[in-house]
C-alpha atoms as a PDB file:
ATOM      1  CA  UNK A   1     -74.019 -63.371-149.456  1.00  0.00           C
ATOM      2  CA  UNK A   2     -77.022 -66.437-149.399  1.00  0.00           C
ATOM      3  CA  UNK A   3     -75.100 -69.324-151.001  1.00  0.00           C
ATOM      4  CA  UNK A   4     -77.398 -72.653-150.676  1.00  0.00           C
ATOM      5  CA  UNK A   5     -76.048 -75.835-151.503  1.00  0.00           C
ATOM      6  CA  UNK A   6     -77.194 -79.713-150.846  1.00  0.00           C
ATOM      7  CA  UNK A   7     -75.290 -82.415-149.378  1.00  0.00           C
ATOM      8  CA  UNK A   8     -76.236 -85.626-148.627  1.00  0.00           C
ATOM      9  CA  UNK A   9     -76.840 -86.856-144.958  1.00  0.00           C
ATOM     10  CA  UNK A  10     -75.434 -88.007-142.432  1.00  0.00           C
ATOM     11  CA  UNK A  11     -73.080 -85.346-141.970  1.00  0.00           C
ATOM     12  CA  UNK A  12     -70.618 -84.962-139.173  1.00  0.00           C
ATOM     13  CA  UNK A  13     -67.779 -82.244-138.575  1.00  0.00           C
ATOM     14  CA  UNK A  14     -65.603 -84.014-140.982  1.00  0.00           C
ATOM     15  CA  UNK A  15     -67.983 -84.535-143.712  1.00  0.00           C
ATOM     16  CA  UNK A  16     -68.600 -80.699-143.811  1.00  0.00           C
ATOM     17  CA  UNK A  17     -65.950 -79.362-144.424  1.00  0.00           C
ATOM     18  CA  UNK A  18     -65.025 -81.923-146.870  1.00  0.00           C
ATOM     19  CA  UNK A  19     -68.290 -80.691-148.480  1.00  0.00           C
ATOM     20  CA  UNK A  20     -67.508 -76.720-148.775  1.00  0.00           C
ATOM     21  CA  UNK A  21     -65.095 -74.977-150.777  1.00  0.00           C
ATOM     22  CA  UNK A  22     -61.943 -74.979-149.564  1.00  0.00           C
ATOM     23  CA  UNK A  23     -61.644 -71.320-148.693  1.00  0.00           C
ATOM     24  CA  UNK A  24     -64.703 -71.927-146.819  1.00  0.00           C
ATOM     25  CA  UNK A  25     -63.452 -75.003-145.077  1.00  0.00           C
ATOM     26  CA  UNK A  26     -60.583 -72.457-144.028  1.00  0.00           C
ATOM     27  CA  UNK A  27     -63.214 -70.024-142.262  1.00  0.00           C
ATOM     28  CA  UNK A  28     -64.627 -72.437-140.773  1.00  0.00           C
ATOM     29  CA  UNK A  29     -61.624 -73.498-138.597  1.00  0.00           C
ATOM     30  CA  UNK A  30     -62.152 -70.256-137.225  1.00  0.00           C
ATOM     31  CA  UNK A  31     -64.181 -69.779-134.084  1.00  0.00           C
ATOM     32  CA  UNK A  32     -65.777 -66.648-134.875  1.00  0.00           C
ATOM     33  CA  UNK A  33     -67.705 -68.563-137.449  1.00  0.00           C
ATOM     34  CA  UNK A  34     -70.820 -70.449-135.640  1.00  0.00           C
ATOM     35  CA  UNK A  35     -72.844 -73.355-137.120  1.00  0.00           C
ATOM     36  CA  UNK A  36     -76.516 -73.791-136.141  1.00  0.00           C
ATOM     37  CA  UNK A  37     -78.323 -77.140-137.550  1.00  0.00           C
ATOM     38  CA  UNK A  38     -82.006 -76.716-137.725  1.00  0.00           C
ATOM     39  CA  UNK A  39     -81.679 -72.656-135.837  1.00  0.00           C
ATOM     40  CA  UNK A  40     -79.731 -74.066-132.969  1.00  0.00           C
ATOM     41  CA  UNK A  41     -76.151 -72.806-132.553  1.00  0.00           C
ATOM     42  CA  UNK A  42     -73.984 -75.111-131.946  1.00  0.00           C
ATOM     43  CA  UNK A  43     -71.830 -75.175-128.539  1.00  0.00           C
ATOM     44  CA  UNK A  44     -69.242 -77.397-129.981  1.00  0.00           C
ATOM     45  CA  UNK A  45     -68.971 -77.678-133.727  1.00  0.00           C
ATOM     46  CA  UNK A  46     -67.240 -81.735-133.437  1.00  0.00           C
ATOM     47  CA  UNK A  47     -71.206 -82.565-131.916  1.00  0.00           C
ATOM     48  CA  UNK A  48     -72.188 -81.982-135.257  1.00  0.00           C
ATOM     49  CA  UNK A  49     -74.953 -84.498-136.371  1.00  0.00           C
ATOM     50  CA  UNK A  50     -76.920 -83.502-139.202  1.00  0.00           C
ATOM     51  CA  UNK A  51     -79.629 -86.033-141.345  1.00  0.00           C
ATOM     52  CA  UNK A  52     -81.000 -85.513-144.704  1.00  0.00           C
ATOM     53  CA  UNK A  53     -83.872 -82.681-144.709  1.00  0.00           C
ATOM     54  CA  UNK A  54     -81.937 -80.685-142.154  1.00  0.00           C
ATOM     55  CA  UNK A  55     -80.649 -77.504-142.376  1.00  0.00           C
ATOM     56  CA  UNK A  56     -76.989 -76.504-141.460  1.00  0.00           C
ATOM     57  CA  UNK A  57     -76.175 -72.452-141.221  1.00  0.00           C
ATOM     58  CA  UNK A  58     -72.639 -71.316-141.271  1.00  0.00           C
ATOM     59  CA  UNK A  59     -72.897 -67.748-139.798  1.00  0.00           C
ATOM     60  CA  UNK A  60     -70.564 -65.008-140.179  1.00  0.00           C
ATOM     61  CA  UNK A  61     -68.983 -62.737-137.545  1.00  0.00           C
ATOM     62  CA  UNK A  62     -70.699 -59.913-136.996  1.00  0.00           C
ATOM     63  CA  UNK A  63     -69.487 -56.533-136.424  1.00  0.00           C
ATOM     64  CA  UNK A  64     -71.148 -53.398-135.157  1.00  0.00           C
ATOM     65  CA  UNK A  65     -70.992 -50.404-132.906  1.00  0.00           C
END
């Protein structure tokens, strides 16, 4: 799935997940589930800082073998 959807910046932690669906909002309290802003990955998903213009990517576990 490639869902796409604007939100206004600034955007913190908070402001996210009052931004996504709230079955998304509920993945994203996992920790499998990384967030990069502008292709980094984020370390700790509270630093998030985000303006207008950039991009924030919610990524999926993945599995393998």
């Amino acid at each position: 799935m490639n869902d796409t959807a604007e939100v206004a910046g600034p955007l913190d932690w908070n402001s996210l997940l009052a931004a996504v669906p709230e079955a998304v909002a509920a993945q994203l309290g996992e920790e499998r589930v990384h967030i990069a802003v502008n292709g980094a990955v984020l370390t700790d998903r509270c630093s998030l800082t985000a303006q207008d213009g950039d991009e924030i990517a919610l990524l999926p576990p993945v599995s393998g073998g």
